[in-house]
Protein backbone atom coordinates (compact mmCIF):
# COMPACT_ATOMS: atom_id res chain seq x y z
CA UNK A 1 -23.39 0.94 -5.40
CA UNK A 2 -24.72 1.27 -1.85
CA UNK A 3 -23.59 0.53 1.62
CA UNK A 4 -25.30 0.54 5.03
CA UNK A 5 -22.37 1.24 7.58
CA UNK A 6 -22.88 0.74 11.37
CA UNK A 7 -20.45 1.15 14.06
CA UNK A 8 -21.05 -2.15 15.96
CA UNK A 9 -19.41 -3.23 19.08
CA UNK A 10 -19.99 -7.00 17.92
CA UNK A 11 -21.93 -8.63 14.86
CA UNK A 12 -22.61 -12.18 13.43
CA UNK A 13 -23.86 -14.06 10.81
CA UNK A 14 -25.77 -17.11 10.76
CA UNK A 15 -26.16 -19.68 8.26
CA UNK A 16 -28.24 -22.79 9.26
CA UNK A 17 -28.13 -22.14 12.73
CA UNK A 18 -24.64 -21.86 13.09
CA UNK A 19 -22.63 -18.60 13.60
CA UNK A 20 -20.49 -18.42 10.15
CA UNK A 21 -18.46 -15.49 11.23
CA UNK A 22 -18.72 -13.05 13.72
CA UNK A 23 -16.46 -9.84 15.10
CA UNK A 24 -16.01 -7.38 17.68
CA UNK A 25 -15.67 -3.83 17.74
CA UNK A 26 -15.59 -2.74 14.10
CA UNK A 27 -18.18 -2.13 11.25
CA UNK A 28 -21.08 -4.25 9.56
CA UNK A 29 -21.37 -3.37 6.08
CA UNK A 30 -24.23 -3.94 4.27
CA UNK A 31 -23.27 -4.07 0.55
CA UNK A 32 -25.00 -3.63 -2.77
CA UNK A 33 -24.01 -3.93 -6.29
CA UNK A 34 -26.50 -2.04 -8.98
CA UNK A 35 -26.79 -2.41 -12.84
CA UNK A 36 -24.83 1.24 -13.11
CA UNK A 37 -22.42 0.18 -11.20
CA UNK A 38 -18.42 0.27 -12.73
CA UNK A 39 -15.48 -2.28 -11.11
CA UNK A 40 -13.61 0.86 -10.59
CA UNK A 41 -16.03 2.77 -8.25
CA UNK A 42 -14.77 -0.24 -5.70
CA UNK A 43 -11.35 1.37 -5.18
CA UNK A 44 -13.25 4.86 -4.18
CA UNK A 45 -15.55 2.84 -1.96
CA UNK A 46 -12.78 0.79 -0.28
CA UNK A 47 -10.68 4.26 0.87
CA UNK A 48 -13.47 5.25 2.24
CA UNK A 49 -14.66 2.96 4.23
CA UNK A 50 -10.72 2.34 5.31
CA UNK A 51 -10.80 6.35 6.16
CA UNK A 52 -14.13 7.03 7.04
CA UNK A 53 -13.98 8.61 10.67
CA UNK A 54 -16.72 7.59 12.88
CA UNK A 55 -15.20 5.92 15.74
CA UNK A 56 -14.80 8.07 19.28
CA UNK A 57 -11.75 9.36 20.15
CA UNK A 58 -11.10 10.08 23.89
CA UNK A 59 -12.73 13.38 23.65
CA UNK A 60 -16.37 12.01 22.48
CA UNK A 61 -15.72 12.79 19.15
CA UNK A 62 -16.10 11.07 15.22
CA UNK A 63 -11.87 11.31 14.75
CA UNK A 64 -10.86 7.23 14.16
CA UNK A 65 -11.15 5.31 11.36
CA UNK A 66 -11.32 1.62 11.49
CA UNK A 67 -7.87 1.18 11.08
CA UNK A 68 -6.99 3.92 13.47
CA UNK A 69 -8.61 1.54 16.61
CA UNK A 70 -8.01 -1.80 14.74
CA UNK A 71 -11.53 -2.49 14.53
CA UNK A 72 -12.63 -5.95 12.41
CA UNK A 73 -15.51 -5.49 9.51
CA UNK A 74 -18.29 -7.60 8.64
CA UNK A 75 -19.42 -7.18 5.06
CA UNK A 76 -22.95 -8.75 3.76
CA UNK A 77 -24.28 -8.50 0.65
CA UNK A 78 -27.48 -7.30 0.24
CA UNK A 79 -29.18 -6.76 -2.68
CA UNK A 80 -32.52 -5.31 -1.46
CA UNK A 81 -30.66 -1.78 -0.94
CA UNK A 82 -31.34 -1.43 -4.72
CA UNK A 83 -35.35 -2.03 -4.10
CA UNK A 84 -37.34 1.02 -5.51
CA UNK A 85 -40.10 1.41 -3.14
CA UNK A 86 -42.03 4.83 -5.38
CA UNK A 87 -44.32 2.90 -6.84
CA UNK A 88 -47.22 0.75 -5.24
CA UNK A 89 -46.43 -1.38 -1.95
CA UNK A 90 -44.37 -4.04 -3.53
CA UNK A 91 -40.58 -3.41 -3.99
CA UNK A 92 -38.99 -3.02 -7.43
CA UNK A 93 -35.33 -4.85 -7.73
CA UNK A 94 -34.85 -3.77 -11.19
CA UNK A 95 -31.95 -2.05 -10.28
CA UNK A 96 -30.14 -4.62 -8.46
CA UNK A 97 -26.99 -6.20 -10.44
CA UNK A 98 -27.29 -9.66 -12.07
CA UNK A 99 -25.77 -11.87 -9.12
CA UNK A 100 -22.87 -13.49 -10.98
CA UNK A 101 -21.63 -9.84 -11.46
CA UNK A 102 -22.58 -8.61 -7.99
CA UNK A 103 -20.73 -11.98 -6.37
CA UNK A 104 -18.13 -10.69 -8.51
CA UNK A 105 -17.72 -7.13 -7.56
CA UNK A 106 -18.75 -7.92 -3.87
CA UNK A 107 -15.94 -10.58 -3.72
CA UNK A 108 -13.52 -7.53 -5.50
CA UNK A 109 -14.47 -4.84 -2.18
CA UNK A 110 -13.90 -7.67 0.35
CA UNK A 111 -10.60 -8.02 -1.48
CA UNK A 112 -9.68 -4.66 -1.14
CA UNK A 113 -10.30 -4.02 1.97
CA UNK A 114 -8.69 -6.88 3.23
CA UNK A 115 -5.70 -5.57 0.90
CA UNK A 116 -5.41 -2.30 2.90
CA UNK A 117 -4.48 -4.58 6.18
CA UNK A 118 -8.28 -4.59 7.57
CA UNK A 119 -9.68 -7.87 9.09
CA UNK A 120 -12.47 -8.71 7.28
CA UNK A 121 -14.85 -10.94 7.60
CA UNK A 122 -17.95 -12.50 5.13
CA UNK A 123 -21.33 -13.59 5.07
CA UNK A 124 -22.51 -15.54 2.09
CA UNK A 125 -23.23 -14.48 -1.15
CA UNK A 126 -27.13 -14.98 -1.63
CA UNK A 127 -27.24 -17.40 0.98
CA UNK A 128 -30.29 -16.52 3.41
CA UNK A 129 -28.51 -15.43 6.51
CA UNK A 130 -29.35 -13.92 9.88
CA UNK A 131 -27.42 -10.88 10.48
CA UNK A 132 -27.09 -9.65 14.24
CA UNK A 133 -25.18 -6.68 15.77
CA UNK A 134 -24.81 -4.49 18.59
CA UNK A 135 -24.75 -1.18 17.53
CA UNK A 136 -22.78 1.22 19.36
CA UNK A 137 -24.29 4.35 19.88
CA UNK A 138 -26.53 3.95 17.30
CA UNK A 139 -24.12 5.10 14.40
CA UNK A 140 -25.25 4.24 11.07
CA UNK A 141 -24.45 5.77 7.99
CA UNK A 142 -25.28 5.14 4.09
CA UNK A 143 -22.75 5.11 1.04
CA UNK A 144 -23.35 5.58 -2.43
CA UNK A 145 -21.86 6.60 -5.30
């Protein structure tokens, strides 16, 4: 399992040239389910994102969660995180998750977080979306476990 986390200050998605969902300050959170990957690593993921301290406080420093500035999410999925890159010039997604149990699990996280009193908000599941943010600061980060 694998996450790309940026602080954003807004981000969208757009399916068929219309916005689909969009939010403000917050997080985008680009998500991605591999073979290896157990149901109950979700919970562990889901704290920590809920937890994870990388918003300013009033000092300039990484001390507020999401929840601590009631910032919105945006989570995507995104299977090419799994892509294995070592070998030759073509990516490898061997590793990714068959989709009907990524959808699954990916639909499980956005559950959970919206569980622990976040606003979330979704892209598509293997729909072909474009995906734009502003990041703030830059401030990116990457999950696994």
């Amino acid at each position: 399992m694998k996450a790309v986390i940026q602080r954003v200050k807004k981000a969208s998605v757009t399916i068929d040239n219309k916005i689909f969902s969009s939010i403000g300050t917050g997080m985008l959170i680009l998500f991605c389910v591999e073979k290896e990957d157990k149901e109950e690593y979700l919970d562990w993921f889901a704290s920590k994102v809920a937890a994870l301290r990388f918003f300013e406080d009033e000092n300039g420093k990484m001390n507020k969660s999401i929840q601590d500035i009631g910032g919105e999410i945006l989570v995507v999925s995104q299977f090419t995180l799994a892509a294995d890159c070592k070998k030759g010039t073509r990516p490898s997604f061997d590793n990714a998750q068959k989709p009907e149990i990524a959808k699954s699990m990916y639909e499980n996280f956005v559950d959970k977080l919206k569980n622990s009193g976040l606003t979330v908000k979704t892209g598509v599941f293997a729909a072909m979306m474009e995906v734009s943010l502003v990041n703030d600061g830059p401030v990116t980060f990457v999950l696994s476990k």
